[in-house]
Structures are given as structure tokens and as C-alpha cells.
C-alpha atoms as a PDB file:
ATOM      1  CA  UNK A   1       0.000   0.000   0.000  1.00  0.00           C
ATOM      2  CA  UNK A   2       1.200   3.549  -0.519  1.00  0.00           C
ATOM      3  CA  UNK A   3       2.047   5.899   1.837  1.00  0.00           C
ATOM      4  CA  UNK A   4      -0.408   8.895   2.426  1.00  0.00           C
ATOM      5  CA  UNK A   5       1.670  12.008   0.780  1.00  0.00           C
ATOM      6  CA  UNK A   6       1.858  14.374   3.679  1.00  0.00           C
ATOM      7  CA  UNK A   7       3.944  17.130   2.988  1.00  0.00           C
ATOM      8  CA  UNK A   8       5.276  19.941   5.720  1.00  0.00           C
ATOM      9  CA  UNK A   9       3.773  23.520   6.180  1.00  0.00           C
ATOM     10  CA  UNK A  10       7.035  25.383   4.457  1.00  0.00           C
ATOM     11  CA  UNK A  11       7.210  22.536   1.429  1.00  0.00           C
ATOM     12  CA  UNK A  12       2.893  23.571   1.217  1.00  0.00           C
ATOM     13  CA  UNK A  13       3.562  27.290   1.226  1.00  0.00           C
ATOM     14  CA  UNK A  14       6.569  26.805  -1.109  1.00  0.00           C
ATOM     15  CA  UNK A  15       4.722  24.931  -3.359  1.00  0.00           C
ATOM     16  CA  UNK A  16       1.574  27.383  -3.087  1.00  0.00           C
ATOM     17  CA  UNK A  17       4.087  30.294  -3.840  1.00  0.00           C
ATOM     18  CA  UNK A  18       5.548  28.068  -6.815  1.00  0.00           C
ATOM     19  CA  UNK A  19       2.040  27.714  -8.921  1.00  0.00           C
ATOM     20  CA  UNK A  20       0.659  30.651  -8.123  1.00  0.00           C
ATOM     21  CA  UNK A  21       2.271  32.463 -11.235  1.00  0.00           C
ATOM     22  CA  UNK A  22       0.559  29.998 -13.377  1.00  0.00           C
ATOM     23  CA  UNK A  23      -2.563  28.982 -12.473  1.00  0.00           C
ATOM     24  CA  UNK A  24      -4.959  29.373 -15.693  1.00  0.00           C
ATOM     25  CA  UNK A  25      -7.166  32.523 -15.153  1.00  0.00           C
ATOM     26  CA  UNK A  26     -10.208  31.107 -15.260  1.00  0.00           C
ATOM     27  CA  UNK A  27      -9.915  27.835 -16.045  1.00  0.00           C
ATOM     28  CA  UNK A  28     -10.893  24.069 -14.149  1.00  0.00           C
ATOM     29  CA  UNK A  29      -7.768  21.560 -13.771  1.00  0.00           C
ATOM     30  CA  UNK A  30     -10.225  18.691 -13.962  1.00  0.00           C
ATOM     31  CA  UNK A  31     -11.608  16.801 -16.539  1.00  0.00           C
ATOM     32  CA  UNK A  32     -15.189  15.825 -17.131  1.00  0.00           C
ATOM     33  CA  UNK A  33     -14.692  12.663 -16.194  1.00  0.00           C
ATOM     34  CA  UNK A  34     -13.292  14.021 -12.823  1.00  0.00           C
ATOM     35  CA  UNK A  35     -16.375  16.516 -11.985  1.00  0.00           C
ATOM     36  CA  UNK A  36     -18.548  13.585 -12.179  1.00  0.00           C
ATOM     37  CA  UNK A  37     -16.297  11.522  -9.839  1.00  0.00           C
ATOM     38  CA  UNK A  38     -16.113  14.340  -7.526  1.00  0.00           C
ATOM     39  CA  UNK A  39     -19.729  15.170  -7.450  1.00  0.00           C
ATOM     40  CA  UNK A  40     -20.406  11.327  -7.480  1.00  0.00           C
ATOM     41  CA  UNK A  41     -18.897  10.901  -4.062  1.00  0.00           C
ATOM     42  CA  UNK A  42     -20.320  14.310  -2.462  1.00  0.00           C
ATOM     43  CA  UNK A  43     -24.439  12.799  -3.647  1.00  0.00           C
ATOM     44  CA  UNK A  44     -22.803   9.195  -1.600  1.00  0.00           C
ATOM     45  CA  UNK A  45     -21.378  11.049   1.179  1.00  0.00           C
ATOM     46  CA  UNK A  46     -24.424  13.394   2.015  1.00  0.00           C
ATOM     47  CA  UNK A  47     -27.534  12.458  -0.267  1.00  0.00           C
ATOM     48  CA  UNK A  48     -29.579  15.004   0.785  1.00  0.00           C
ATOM     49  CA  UNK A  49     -27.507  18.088   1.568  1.00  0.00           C
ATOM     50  CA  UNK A  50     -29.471  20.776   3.936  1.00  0.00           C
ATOM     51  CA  UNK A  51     -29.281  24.541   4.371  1.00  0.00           C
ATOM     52  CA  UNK A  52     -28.301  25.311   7.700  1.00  0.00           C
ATOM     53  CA  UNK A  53     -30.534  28.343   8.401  1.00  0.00           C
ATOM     54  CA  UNK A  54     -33.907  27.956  10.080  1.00  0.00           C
ATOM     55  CA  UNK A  55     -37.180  29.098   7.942  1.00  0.00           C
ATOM     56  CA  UNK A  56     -40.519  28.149   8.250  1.00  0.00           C
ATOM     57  CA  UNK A  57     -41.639  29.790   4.894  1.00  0.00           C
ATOM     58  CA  UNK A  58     -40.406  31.614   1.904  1.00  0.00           C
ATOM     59  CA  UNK A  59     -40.222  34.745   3.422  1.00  0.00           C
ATOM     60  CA  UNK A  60     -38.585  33.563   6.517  1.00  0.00           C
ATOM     61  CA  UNK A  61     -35.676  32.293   4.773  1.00  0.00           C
ATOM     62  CA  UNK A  62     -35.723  35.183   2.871  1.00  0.00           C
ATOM     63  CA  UNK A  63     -34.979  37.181   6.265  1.00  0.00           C
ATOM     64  CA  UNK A  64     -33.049  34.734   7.621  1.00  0.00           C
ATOM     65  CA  UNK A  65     -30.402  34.670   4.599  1.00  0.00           C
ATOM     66  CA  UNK A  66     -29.964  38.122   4.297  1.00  0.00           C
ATOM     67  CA  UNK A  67     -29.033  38.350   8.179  1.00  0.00           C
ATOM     68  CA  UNK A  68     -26.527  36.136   7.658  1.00  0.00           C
ATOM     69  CA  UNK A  69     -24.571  38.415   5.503  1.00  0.00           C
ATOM     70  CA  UNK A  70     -20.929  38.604   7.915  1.00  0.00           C
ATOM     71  CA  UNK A  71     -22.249  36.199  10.509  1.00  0.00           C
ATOM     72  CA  UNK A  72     -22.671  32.800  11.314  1.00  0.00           C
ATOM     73  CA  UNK A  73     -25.796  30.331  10.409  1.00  0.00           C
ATOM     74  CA  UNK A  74     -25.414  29.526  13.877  1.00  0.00           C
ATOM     75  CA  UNK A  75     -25.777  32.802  15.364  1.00  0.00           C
ATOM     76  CA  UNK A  76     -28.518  33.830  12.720  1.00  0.00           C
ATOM     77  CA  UNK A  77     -30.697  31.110  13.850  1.00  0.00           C
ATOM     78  CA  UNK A  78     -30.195  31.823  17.699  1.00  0.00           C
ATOM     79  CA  UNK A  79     -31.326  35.238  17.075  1.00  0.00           C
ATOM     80  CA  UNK A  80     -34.368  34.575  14.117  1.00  0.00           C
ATOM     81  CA  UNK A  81     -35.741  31.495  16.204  1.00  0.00           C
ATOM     82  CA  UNK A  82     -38.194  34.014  18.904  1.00  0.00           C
ATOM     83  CA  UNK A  83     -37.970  36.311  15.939  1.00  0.00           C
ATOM     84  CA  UNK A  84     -39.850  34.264  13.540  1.00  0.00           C
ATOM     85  CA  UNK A  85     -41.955  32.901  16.186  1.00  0.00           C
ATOM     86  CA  UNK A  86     -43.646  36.121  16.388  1.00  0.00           C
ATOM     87  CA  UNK A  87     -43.459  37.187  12.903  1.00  0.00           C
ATOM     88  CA  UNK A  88     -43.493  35.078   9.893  1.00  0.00           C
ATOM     89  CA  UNK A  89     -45.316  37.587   7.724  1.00  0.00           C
ATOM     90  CA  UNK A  90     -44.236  40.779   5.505  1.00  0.00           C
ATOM     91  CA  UNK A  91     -46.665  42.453   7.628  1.00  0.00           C
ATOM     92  CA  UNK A  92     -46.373  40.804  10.885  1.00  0.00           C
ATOM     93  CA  UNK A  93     -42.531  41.793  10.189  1.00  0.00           C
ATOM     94  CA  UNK A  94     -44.213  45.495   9.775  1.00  0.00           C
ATOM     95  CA  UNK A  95     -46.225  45.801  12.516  1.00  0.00           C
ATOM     96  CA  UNK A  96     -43.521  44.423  14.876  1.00  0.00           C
ATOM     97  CA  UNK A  97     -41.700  47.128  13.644  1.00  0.00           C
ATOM     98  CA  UNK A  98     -37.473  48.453  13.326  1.00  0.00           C
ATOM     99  CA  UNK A  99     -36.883  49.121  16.643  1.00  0.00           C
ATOM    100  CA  UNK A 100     -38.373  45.802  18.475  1.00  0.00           C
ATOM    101  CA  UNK A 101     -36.946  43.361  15.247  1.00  0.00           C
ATOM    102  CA  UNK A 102     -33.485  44.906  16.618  1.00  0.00           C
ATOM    103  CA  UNK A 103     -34.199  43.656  19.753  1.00  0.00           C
ATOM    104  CA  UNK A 104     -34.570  39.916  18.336  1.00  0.00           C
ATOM    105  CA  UNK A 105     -31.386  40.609  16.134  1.00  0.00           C
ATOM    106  CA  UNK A 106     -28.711  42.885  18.009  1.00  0.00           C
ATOM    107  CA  UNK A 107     -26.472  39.787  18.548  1.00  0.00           C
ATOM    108  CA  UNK A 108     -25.992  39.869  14.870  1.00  0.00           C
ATOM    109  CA  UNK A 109     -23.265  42.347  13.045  1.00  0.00           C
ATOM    110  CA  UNK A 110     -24.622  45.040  11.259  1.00  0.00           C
ATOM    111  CA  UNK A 111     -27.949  44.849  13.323  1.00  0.00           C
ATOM    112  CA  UNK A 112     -29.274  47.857  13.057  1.00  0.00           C
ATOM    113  CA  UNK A 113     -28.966  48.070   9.213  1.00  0.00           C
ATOM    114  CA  UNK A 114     -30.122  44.825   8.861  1.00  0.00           C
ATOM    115  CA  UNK A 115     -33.267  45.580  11.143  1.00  0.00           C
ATOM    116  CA  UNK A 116     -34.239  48.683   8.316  1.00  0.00           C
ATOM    117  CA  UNK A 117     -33.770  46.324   5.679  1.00  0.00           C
ATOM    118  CA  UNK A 118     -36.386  43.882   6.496  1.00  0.00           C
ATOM    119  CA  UNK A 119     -38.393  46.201   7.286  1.00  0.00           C
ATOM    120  CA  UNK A 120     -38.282  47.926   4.356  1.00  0.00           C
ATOM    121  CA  UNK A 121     -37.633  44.525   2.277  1.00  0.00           C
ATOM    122  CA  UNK A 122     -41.521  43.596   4.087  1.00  0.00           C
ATOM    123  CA  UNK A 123     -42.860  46.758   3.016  1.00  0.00           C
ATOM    124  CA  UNK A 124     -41.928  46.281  -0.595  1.00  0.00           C
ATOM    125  CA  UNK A 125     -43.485  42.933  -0.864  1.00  0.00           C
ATOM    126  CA  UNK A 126     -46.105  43.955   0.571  1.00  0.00           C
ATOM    127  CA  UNK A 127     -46.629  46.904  -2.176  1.00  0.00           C
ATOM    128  CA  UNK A 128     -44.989  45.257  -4.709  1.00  0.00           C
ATOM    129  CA  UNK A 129     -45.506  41.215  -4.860  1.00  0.00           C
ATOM    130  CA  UNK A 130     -48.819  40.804  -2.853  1.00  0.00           C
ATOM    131  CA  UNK A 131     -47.002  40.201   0.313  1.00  0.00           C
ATOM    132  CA  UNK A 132     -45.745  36.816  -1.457  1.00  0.00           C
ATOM    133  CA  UNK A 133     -42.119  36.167  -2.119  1.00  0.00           C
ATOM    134  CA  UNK A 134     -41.000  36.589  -6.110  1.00  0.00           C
ATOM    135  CA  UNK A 135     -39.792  33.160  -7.446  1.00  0.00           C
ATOM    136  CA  UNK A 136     -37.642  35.141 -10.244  1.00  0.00           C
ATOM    137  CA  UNK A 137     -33.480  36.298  -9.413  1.00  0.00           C
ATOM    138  CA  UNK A 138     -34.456  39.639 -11.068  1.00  0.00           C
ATOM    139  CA  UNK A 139     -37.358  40.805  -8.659  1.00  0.00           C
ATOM    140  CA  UNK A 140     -35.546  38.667  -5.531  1.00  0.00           C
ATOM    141  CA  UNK A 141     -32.414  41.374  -5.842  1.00  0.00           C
ATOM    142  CA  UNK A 142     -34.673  44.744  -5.690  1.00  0.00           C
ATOM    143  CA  UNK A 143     -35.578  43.813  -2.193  1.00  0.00           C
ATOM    144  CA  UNK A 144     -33.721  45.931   0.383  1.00  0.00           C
ATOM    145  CA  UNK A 145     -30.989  43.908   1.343  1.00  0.00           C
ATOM    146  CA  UNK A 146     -30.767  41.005  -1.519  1.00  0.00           C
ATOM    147  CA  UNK A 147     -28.411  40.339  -3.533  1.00  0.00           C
ATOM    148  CA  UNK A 148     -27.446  37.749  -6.010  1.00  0.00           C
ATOM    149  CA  UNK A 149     -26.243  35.124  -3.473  1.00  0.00           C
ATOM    150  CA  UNK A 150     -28.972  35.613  -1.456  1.00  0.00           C
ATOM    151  CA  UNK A 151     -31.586  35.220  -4.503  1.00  0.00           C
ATOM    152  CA  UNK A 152     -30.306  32.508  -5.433  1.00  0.00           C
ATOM    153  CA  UNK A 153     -30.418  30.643  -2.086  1.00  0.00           C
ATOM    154  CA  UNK A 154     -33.784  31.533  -1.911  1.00  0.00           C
ATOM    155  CA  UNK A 155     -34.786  30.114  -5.513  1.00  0.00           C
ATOM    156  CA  UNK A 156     -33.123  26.652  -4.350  1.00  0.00           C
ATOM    157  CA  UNK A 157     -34.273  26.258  -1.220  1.00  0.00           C
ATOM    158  CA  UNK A 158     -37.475  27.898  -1.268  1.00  0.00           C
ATOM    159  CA  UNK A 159     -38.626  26.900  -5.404  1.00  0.00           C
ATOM    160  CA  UNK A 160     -36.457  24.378  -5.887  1.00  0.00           C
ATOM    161  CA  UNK A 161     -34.936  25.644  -8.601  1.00  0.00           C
ATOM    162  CA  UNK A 162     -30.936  24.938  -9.418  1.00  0.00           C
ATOM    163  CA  UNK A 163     -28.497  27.587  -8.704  1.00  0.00           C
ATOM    164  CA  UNK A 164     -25.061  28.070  -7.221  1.00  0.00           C
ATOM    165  CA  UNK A 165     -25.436  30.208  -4.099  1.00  0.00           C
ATOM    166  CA  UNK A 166     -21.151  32.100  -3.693  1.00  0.00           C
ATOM    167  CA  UNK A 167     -20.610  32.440  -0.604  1.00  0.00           C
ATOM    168  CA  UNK A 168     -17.238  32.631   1.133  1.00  0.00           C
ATOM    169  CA  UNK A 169     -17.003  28.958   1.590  1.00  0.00           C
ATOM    170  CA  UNK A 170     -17.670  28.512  -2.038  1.00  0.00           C
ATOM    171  CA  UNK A 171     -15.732  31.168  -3.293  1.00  0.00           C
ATOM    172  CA  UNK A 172     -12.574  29.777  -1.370  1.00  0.00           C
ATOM    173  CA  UNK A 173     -13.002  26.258  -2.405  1.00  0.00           C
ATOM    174  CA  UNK A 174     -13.620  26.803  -5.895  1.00  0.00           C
ATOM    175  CA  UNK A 175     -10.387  28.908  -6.175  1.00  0.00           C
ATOM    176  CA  UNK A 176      -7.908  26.889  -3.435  1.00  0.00           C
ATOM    177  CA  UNK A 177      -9.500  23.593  -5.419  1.00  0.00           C
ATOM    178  CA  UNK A 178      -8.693  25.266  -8.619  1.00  0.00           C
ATOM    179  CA  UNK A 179     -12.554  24.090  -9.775  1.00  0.00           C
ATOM    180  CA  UNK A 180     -13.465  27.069 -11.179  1.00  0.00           C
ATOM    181  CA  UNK A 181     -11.251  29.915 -10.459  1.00  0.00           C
ATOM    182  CA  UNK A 182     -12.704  33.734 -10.369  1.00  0.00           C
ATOM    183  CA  UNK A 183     -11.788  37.177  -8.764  1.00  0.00           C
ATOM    184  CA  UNK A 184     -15.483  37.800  -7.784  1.00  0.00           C
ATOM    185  CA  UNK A 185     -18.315  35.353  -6.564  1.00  0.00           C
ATOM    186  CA  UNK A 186     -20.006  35.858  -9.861  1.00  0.00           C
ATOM    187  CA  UNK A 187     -17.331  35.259 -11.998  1.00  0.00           C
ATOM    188  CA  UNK A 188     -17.081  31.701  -9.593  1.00  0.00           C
ATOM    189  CA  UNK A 189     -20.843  31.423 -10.528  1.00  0.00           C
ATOM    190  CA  UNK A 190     -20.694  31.477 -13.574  1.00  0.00           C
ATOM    191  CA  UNK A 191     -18.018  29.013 -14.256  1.00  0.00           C
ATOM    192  CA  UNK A 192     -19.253  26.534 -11.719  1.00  0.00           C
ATOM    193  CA  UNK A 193     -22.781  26.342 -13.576  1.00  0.00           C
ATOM    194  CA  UNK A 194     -20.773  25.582 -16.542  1.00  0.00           C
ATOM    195  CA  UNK A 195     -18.562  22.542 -15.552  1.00  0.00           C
ATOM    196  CA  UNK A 196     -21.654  20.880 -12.657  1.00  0.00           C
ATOM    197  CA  UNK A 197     -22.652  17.593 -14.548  1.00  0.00           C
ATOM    198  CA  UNK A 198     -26.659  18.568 -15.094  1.00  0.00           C
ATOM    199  CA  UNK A 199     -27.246  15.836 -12.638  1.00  0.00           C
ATOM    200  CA  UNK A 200     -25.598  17.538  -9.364  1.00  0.00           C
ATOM    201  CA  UNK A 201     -26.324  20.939 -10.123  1.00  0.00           C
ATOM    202  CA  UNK A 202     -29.004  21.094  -7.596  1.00  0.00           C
ATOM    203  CA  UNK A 203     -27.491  19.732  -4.629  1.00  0.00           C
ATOM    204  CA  UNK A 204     -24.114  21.243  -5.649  1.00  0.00           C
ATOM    205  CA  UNK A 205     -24.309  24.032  -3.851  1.00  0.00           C
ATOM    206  CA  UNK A 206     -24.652  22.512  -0.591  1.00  0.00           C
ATOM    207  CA  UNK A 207     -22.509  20.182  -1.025  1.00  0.00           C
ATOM    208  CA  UNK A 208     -19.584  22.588  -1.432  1.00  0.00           C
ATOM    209  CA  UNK A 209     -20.420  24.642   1.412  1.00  0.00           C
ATOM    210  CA  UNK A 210     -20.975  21.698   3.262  1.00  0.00           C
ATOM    211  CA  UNK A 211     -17.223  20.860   2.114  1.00  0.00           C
ATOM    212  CA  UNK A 212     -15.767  24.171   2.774  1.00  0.00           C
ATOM    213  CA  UNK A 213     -17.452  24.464   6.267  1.00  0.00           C
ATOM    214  CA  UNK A 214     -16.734  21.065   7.895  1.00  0.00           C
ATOM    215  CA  UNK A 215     -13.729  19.658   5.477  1.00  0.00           C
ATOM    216  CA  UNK A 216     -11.713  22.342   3.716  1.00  0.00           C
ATOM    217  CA  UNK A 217     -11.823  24.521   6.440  1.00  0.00           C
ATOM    218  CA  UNK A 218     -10.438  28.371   5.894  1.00  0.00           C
ATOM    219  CA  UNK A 219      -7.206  28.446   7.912  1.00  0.00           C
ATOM    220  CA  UNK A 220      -6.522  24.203   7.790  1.00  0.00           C
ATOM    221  CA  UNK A 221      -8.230  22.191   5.678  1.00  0.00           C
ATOM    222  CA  UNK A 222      -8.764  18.536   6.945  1.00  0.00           C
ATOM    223  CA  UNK A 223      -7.386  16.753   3.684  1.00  0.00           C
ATOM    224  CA  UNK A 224      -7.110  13.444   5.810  1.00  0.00           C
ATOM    225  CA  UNK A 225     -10.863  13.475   6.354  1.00  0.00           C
ATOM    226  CA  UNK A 226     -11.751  14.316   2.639  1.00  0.00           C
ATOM    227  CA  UNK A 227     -13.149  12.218   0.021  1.00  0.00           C
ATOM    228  CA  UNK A 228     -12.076  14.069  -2.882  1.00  0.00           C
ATOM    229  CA  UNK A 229      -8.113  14.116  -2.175  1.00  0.00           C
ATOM    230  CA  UNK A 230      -6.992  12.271  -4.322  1.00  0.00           C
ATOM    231  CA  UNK A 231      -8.798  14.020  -6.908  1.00  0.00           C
ATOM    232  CA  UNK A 232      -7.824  17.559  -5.715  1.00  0.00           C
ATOM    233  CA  UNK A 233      -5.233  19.662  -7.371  1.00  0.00           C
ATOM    234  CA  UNK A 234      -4.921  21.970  -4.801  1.00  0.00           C
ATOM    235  CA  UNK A 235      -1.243  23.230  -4.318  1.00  0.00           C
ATOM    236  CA  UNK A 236      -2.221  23.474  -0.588  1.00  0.00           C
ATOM    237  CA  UNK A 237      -3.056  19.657  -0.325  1.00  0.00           C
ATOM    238  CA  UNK A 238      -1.315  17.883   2.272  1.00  0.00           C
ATOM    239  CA  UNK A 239      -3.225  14.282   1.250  1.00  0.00           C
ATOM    240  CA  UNK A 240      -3.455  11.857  -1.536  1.00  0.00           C
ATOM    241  CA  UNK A 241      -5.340   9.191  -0.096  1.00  0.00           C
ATOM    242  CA  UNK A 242      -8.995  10.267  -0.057  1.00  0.00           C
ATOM    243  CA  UNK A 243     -11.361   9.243   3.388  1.00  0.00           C
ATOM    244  CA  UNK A 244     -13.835   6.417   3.553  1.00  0.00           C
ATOM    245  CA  UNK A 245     -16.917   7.001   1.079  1.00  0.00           C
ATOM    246  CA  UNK A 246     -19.437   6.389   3.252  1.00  0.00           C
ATOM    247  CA  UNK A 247     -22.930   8.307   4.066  1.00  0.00           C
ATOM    248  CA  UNK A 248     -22.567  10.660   6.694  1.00  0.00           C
ATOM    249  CA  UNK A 249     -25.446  10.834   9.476  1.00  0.00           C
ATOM    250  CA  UNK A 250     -28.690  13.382   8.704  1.00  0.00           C
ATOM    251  CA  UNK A 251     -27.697  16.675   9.354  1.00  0.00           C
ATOM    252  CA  UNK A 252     -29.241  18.384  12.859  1.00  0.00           C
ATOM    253  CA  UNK A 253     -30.362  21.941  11.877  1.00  0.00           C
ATOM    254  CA  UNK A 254     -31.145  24.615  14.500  1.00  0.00           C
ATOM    255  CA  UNK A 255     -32.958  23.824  17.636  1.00  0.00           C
ATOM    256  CA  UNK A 256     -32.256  20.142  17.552  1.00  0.00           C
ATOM    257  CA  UNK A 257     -28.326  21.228  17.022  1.00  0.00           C
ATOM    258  CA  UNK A 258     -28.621  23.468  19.988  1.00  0.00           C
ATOM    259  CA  UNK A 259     -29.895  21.536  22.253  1.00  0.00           C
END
């Protein structure tokens, strides 16, 4: 049997240093035939892949993704769980009004922004969409405090509908994996809808996340625990023998996490 390729921090960094000059702009180091392996064992490993934030509707999730803009799902659904008990409704949202929502919300950064954007985002689909939730990216991103990445999240996990979600977890895997390289998350987007096999693209999203979050972690990535490394081509891999492809448990979301 081989030995496991483990290679030291300074040989990592050196190597990191050494490719960085010519990684292709743009372009995936894998082959077709490797996306569908790679996807292949993400659907085995976690078959039905989960959104971490708590919602109980459309517009709840809504609210619930665009607090989560520079904090954790974690400490979003801590804050949203009394929050949505008492207002799952454009205009319950409304009549609870800006000041008492930043009650419910004030352990979250940016709080009191955030607090005038759902407000106002309830007002407008209240006045705008007939107090129901838009199932199209255009009208998602004129709602106070919506962008792209938050449309999109909403039109999977809401509609159903397949999309790639950038968020920082995707954004760093995508470029550190050398999947799809980009400067911006839409430029990432874009080139991850194009190189998905058709028949992952709606879990895909979660699955990376999933990746980057628990796996390929920001400051150390666990490459002994991953089941893509021998696959990888990242120059920051410290693995070649990929872990056991097996199905991990169901995933505990929110109040069953917590407690």
C-alpha cells in the first residue's frame, strides 16, 4: 500500500508560492470525467444536503439569509428562532416594527442596518408582490438587502430551482480547489454552472459549502478526512489518499443542534 503524501507547512507554502504564477485565469484543472467523480462521491457522502438556516416559509428564509450576511448560520438562527416565532409575515414583520426586530437581532453584526432592511424589504413585498415572495433572481435582488447570493439561495431552497449560491465557503473552495477559479463570486458562478454535470447541479451548492465548512476549512483544511483528495489539485493539499466514502449521518439543523 502507498504511503499517504503528507507534505510539511514550508514545502505547502513553497509549493503554493511556486504555482501561483501559473494557475490558468479562469480555467478548471479537472476533466469531465473528474467533476462527475467528484460530485459522485459528495451525492454518496451526504444524499440530501441541507441549508443550515432555520425558515418556516419563503419569506422567513428570505430574512433569515440576508441576516446572515458577515455572521454565522449559527448565530442567525439563535437570534431569528423568537424572531420568527412572532413574525413570519411581511406584515407581521411590519407591525412588529425596526426598533423591536433589533431587539430579536442585536447579537448579529450590522444589526441595526439589517433591522431597516427587512423592514423595508416587508414593506416592498407587501406593495410590490402581494405580500408573497418573487420566485424570479431579477425581482428577488430589488428587495432591500438582496443580492445575487442571497436570490439565489432563496430560488433553491425555497422553489427548488438549481443555482449556485457564492458564498465565502464557495468562493474559497472553488479557487484553493482550482474548480473554477474567479476574482469575484459571480465570476465563480458562472463558471461553476458551466462545468456541474446537469445531474448535481441542484445539490451542488450545498454540497460545497458543506465541504468548505466542515472539510476544507479556511485556515486548515482537513485533507485526511476528505473524500475528494486524491482528486484535488490543490497546491495546498497535504493528502493523496482520499477518506472512507461512506454516508454521513442526517444533518441536525437549529434547535435540535442546539440543544
Amino acid at each position: 500500500m502507498a504511503n499517504p503524501k503528507i507534505k510539511s507547512s514550508a514545502q505547502t507554502a513553497k509549493k503554493s508560492n511556486a504555482t501561483a504564477g501559473r494557475k490558468p485565469a479562469g480555467k478548471s484543472l479537472y476533466s469531465k470525467a473528474d467533476l462527475e467523480e467528484i460530485f459522485r462521491r459528495f451525492s454518496i457522502q451526504r444524499p440530501e444536503p441541507k441549508g443550515e438556516l432555520e425558515h418556516v416559509n419563503p419569506f422567513t428564509l428570505v430574512v433569515a439569509v440576508a441576516l446572515s450576511a458577515q455572521a454565522t448560520d449559527a448565530g442567525v438562527n439563535k437570534a431569528t428562532r423568537a424572531l420568527f416565532a412572532v413574525a413570519d409575515t411581511p406584515q407581521k414583520m411590519l407591525d412588529l416594527g425596526e426598533e423591536r426586530i433589533r431587539e430579536y437581532i442585536k447579537t448579529i453584526g450590522l444589526y441595526r442596518n439589517k433591522a431597516k432592511n427587512v423592514v423595508a424589504l416587508s414593506e416592498k413585498l407587501i406593495t410590490d408582490f402581494g405580500g408573497e415572495v418573487p420566485r424570479t433572481r431579477e425581482e428577488l435582488i430589488t428587495l432591500p438587502g438582496v443580492g445575487r447570493k442571497t436570490a439565489n439561495v432563496v430560488l433553491s431552497m425555497a422553489f427548488g430551482q438549481a443555482t449556485m449560491a457564492v458564498d465565502t465557503h464557495i468562493f474559497r473552495i472553488a479557487n484553493r480547489l482550482l474548480l473554477a477559479p474567479g476574482k469575484t463570486p459571480d465570476e465563480v458562478e458562472q463558471r461553476l454552472m458551466k462545468i456541474i454535470p446537469d445531474q448535481y447541479l441542484y445539490h451542488a451548492h450545498h454540497w460545497l459549502i458543506l465541504h468548505g465548512r466542515y472539510v476544507c476549512k479556511a485556515r486548515k483544511p482537513e485533507c485526511e478526512r476528505c473524500v475528494i483528495a486524491d482528486l484535488c489539485r490543490s497546491p495546498e493539499k497535504t493528502w493523496d489518499i482520499p477518506a472512507p466514502l461512506v454516508e454521513l449521518p442526517p444533518q441536525i439543523i437549529g434547535a435540535e443542534a442546539a440543544g
